[in-house]
Protein backbone atom coordinates (compact mmCIF):
# COMPACT_ATOMS: atom_id res chain seq x y z
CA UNK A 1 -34.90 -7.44 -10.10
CA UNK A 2 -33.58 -5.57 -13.70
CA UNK A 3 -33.72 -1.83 -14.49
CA UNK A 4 -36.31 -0.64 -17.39
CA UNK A 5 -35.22 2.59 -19.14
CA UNK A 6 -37.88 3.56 -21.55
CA UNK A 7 -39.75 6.14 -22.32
CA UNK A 8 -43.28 7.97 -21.08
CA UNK A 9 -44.93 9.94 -23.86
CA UNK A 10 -47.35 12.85 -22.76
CA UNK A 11 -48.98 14.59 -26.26
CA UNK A 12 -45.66 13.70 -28.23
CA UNK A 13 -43.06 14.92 -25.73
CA UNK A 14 -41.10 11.88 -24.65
CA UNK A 15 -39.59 11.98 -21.24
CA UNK A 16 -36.82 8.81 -19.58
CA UNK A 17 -38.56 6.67 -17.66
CA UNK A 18 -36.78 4.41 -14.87
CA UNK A 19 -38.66 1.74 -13.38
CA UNK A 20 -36.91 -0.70 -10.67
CA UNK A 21 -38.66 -3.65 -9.40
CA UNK A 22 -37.68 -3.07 -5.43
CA UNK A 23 -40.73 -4.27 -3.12
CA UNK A 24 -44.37 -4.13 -3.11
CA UNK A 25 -44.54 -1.25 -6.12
CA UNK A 26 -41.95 -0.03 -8.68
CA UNK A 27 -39.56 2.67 -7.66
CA UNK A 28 -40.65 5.14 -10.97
CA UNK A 29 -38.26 8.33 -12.02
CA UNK A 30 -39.72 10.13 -14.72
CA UNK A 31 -36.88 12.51 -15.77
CA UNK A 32 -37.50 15.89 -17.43
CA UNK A 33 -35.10 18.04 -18.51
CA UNK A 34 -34.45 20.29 -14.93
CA UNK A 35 -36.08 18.22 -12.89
CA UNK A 36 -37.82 14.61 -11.77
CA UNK A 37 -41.00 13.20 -11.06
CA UNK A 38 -40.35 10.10 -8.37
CA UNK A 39 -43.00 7.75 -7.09
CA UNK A 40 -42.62 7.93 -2.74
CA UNK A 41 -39.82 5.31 -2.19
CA UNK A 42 -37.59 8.36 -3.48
CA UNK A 43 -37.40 10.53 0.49
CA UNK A 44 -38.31 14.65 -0.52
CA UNK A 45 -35.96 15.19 2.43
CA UNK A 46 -32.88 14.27 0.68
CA UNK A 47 -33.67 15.39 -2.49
CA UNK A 48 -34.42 18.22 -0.74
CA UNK A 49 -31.42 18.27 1.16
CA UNK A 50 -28.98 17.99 -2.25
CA UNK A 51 -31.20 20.53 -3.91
CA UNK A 52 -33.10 18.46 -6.24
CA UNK A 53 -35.63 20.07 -8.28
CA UNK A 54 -38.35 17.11 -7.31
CA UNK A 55 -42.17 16.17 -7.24
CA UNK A 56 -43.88 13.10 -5.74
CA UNK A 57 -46.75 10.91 -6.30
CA UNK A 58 -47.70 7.67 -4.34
CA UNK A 59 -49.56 5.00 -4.96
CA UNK A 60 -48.53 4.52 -8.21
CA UNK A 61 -48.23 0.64 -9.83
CA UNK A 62 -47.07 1.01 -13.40
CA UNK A 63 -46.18 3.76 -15.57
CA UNK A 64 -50.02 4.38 -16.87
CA UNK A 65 -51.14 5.35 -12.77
CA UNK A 66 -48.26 7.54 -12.77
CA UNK A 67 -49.17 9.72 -15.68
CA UNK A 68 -52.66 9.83 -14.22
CA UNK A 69 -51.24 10.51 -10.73
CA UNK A 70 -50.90 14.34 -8.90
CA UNK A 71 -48.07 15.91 -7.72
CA UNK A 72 -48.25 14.82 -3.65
CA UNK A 73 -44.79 16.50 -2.51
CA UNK A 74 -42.49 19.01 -4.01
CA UNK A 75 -39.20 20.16 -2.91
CA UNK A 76 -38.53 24.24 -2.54
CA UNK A 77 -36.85 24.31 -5.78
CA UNK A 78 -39.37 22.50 -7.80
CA UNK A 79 -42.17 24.98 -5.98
CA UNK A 80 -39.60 28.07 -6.64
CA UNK A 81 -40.39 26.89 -10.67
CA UNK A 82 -44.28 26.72 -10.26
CA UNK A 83 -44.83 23.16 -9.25
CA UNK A 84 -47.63 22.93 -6.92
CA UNK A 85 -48.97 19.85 -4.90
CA UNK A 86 -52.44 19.05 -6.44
CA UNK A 87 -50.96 19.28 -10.27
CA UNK A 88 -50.61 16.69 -12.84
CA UNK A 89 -47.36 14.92 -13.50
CA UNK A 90 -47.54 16.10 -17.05
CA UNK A 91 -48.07 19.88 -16.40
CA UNK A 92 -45.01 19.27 -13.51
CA UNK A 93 -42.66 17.51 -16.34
CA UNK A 94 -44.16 20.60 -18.78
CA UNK A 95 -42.37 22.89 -16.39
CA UNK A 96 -39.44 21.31 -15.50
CA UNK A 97 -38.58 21.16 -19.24
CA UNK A 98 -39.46 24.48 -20.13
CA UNK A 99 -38.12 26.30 -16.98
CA UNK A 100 -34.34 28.11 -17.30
CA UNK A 101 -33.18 27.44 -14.01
């Protein structure tokens, strides 16, 4: 098992991308400027718990199904900006960078 850092590209705006090798899919943090998107092996409960600004997607197996992915789970902080369950990772990361909180 070895750590990739790289980066995810969305229409030019490059975003750090860690991808872990840890069981049957990746563990995949895309990390925006106020916030992350996390594949499912990251639990909403404790991110929600330490007041992560967070969205989840599932099912994902490399980095290209989770730029195509939804948004499955968001904590309250990451809804408080705008991110809603349904959206596409890009528009979340779009947000998170933008937002001022």
């Amino acid at each position: 098992m070895y750590e990739i850092k790289d980066k995810v590209e969305f229409e030019g705006k490059k975003y750090i991308t860690l991808r872990q090798n840890i069981g049957n899919l990746p563990l995949i943090v895309v990390k925006a400027k106020n916030g992350y998107v996390a594949c499912s092996y990251i639990d909403k409960q404790t991110a929600e718990k330490v007041g992560d600004v967070a969205a989840f997607v599932s099912g994902v197996k490399n980095v290209d199904d989770f730029k195509r992915a939804k948004i499955r789970r968001v904590t309250t902080w990451a809804e408080n900006m705008g991110i809603r369950e349904g959206m596409s990772v890009k528009k979340a990361l779009e947000i998170m960078d933008n937002s001022s909180e």
